[in-house]
Every structure is written in structure tokens, then in C-alpha cells.
Protein backbone atom coordinates (compact mmCIF):
# COMPACT_ATOMS: atom_id res chain seq x y z
CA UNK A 1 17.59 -37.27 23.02
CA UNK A 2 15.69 -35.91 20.52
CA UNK A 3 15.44 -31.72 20.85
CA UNK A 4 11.76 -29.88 20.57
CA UNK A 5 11.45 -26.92 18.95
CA UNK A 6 8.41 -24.91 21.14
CA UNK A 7 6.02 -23.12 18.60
CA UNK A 8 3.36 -20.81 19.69
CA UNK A 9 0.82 -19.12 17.24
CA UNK A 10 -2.11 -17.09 17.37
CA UNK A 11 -4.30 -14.62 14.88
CA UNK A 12 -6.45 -11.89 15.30
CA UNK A 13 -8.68 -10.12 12.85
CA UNK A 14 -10.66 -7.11 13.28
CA UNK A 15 -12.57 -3.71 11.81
CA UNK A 16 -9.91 -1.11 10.72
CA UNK A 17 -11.21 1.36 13.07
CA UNK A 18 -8.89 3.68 15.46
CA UNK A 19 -10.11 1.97 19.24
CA UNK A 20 -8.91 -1.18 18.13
CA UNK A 21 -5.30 -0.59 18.08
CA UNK A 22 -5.00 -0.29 21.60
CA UNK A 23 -6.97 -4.13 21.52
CA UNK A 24 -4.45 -5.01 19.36
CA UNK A 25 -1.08 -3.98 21.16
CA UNK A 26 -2.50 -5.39 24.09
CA UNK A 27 -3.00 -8.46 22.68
CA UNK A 28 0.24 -8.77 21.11
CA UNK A 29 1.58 -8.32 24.70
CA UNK A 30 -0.15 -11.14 26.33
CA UNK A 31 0.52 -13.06 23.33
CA UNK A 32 4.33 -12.65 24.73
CA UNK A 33 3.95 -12.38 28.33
CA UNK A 34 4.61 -16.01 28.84
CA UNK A 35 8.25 -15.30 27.47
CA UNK A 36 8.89 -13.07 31.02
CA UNK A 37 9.71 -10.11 28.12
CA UNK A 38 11.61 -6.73 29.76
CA UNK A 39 9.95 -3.95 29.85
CA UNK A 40 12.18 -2.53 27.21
CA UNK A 41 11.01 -5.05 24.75
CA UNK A 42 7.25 -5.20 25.62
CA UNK A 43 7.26 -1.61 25.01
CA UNK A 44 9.40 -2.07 21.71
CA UNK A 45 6.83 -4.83 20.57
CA UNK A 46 3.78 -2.58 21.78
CA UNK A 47 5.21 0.35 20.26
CA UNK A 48 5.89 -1.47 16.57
CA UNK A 49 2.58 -3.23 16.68
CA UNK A 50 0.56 0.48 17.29
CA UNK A 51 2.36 1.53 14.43
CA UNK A 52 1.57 -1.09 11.91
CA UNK A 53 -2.06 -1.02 12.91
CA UNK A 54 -2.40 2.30 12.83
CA UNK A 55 -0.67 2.80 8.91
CA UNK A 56 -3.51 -0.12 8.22
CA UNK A 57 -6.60 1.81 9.43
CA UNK A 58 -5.28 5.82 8.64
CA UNK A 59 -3.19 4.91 5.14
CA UNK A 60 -4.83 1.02 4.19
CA UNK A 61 -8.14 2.16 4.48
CA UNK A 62 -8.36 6.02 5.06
CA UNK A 63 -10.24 5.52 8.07
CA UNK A 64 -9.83 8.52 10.42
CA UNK A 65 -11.75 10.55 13.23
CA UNK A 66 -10.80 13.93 14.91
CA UNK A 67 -12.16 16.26 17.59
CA UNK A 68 -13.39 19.98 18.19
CA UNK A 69 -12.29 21.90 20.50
CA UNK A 70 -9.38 21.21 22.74
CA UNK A 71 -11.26 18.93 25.74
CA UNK A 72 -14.54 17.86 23.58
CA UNK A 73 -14.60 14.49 23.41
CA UNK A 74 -17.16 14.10 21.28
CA UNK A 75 -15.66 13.32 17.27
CA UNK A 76 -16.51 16.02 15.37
CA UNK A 77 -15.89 14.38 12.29
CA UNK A 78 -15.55 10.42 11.78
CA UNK A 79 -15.09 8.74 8.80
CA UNK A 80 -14.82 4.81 7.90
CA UNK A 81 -14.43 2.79 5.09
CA UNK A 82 -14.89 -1.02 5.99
CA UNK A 83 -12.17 -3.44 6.21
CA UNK A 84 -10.47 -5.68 8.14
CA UNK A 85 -7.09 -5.77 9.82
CA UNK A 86 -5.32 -9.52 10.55
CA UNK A 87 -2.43 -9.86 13.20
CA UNK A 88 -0.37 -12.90 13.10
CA UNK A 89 2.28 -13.98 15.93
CA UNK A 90 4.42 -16.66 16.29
CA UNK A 91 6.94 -17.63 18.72
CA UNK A 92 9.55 -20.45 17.54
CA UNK A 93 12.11 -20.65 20.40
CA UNK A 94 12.50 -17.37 21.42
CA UNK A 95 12.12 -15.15 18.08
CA UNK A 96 8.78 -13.81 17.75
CA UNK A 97 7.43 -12.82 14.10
CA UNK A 98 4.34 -10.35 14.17
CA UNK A 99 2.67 -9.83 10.50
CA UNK A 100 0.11 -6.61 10.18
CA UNK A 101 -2.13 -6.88 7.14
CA UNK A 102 -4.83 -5.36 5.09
CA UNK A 103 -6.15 -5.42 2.06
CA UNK A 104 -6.38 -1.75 1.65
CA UNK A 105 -5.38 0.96 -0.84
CA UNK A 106 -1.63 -0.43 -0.90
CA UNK A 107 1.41 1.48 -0.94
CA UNK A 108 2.91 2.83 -4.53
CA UNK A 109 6.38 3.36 -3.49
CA UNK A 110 7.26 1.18 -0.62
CA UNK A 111 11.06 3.07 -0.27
CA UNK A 112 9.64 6.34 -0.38
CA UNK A 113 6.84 5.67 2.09
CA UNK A 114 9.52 4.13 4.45
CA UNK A 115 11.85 7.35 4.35
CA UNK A 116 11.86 8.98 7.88
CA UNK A 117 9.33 12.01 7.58
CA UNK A 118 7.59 11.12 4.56
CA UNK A 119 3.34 11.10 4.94
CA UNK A 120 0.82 11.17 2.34
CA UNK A 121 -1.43 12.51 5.23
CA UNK A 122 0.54 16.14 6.67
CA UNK A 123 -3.03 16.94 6.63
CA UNK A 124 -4.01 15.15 9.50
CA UNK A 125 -0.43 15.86 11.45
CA UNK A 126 1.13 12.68 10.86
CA UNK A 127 4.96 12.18 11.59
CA UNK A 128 5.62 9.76 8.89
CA UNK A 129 7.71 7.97 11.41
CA UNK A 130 5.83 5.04 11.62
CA UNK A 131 8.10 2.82 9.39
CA UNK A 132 11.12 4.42 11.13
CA UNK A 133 10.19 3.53 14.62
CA UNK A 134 9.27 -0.34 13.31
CA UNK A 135 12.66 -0.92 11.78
CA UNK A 136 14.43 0.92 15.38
CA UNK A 137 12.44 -1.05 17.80
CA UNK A 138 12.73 -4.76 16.13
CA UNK A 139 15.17 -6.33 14.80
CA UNK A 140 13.69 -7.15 11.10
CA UNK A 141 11.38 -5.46 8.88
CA UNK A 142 10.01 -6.47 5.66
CA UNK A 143 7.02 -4.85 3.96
CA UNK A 144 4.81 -5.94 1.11
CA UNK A 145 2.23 -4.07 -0.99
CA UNK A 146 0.36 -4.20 -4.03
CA UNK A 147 -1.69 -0.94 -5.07
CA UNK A 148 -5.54 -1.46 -4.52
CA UNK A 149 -4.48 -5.23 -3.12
CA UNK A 150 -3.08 -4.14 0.55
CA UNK A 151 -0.44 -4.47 3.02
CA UNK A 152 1.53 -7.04 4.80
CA UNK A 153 3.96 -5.74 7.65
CA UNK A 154 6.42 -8.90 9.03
CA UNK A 155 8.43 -7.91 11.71
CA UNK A 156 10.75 -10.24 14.07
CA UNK A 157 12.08 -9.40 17.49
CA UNK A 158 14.62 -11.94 18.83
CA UNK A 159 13.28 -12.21 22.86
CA UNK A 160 15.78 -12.39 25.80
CA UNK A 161 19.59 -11.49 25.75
CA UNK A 162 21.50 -12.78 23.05
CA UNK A 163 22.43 -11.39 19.48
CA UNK A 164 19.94 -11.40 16.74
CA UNK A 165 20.86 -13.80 14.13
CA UNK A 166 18.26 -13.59 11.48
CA UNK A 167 17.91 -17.56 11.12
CA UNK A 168 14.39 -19.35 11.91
């Protein structure tokens, strides 16, 4: 008998702008769902995805927002560059590969900016953990950049018990 290998895909694109990252982990997740994931990985997944996203839209594309005074929820300052954001998934079997990109600013020094720590933002309070907490919560991480070209984030996350091999 001949032996199927199930394949699932999908893509999303959308405007590099702070609300949609939530839209964007949640769609990752129901992208998954079918799988029957543990909570431990849908939060690992959710958790790598936010961070990818959010590197596009604060670092791809410098687009950023804050607020006044602790409990105003009105912005006090909001600024936005245009550009997109694409998320591609795909399940073969039961590793899922999520890719990030943009074609933003790029990153000049890929090592550097994936040091635990490091920002090019302390400005704005970021942890430069974002890279760290991608590469702890799946099991592979590969990043791509060209300066003034963009961004592509692939990440894979073996689903269910069983040791990661790191063969598609």
C-alpha cells in the first residue's frame, strides 16, 4: 500500500501595524488546532510567532505607537511606515514550518542582533529577547536578511511526542 504524506498550507499577509500581531498568533493557532497541539506547544508556537511579527513591524519597518499617562488609552504618539508582513505555515506529517517576512530595513548583523539582550531600540524598552525566546520555544531557527531588502524568519516545531529530527 502506497503511504500519503498529509500536507497542509496556508498564507497570510497583512499591514505591519502593532494590532495585527495578536490576528496573527491567533491565526497561526487555528492553523494548528486540527493537530490536537498541548497547551505547552500552542503557547510555544503563539509565543514564537508574536515575536517574529513583532521584530517585523517595530525593527522591519520602524512602526511603533506608545501611550501617556499610565491608564490613557488614547496613543499619544503613533507612527507608521507602510508595509506588509507575510506568514507562511505548513504542516507535512506532523512538523510544522512557520516563515515571518518583510521587506523592511533588514538586519546588518544577523549574529549580533540574535545575541540575548541585544536591541537597536533600548529606547522604546525592548528586551532584545525576541530571537532568544524563538530559538527556546521551537525546535529550529533560521533567519535571513538583506539590508534595505527585509526579513525572512523560518522556524519548525516538530508537533506531538517524539524527538525532533530535523528531516522533512
Amino acid at each position: 500500500m502506497e503511504q500519503v504524506c498529509v500536507k497542509n498550507e496556508m498564507m497570510l499577509e497583512f499591514d505591519a501595524i502593532s494590532s495585527n500581531e495578536s490576528f496573527a498568533r491567533v491565526a497561526v493557532a487555528a492553523f494548528i488546532a486540527p493537530l490536537n497541539p498541548t497547551l505547552e506547544e500552542m503557547n510555544d508556537i503563539k509565543t514564537a510567532v508574536s515575536e517574529a511579527v513583532t521584530n517585523s513591524i517595530i525593527h522591519g519597518y520602524e512602526n511603533f505607537y506608545g501611550y501617556g499617562k499610565y491608564g490613557d488609552k488614547t496613543p499619544s504618539y503613533i507612527v507608521v511606515h507602510p508595509g506588509k508582513i507575510v506568514i507562511r505555515c505548513s504542516l507535512t506529517e506532523d512538523v510544522l514550518q512557520i516563515e515571518v517576512e518583510d521587506n523592511g530595513q533588514g538586519i546588518d548583523d544577523i549574529d549580533r542582533a540574535m545575541e540575548p539582550l541585544f536591541t537597536t531600540k533600548p529606547q522604546l524598552e525592548r528586551s532584545g529577547m525576541g530571537f532568544a525566546f524563538m530559538e527556546a520555544f521551537m525546535d529550529d531557527l533560521e533567519v535571513e536578511s538583506e539590508p534595505g531588502k527585509g526579513t525572512l524568519v523560518r522556524m519548525k516545531k516538530k508537533m506531538g511526542s517524539g524527538s525532533w529530527v530535523g528531516e522533512e
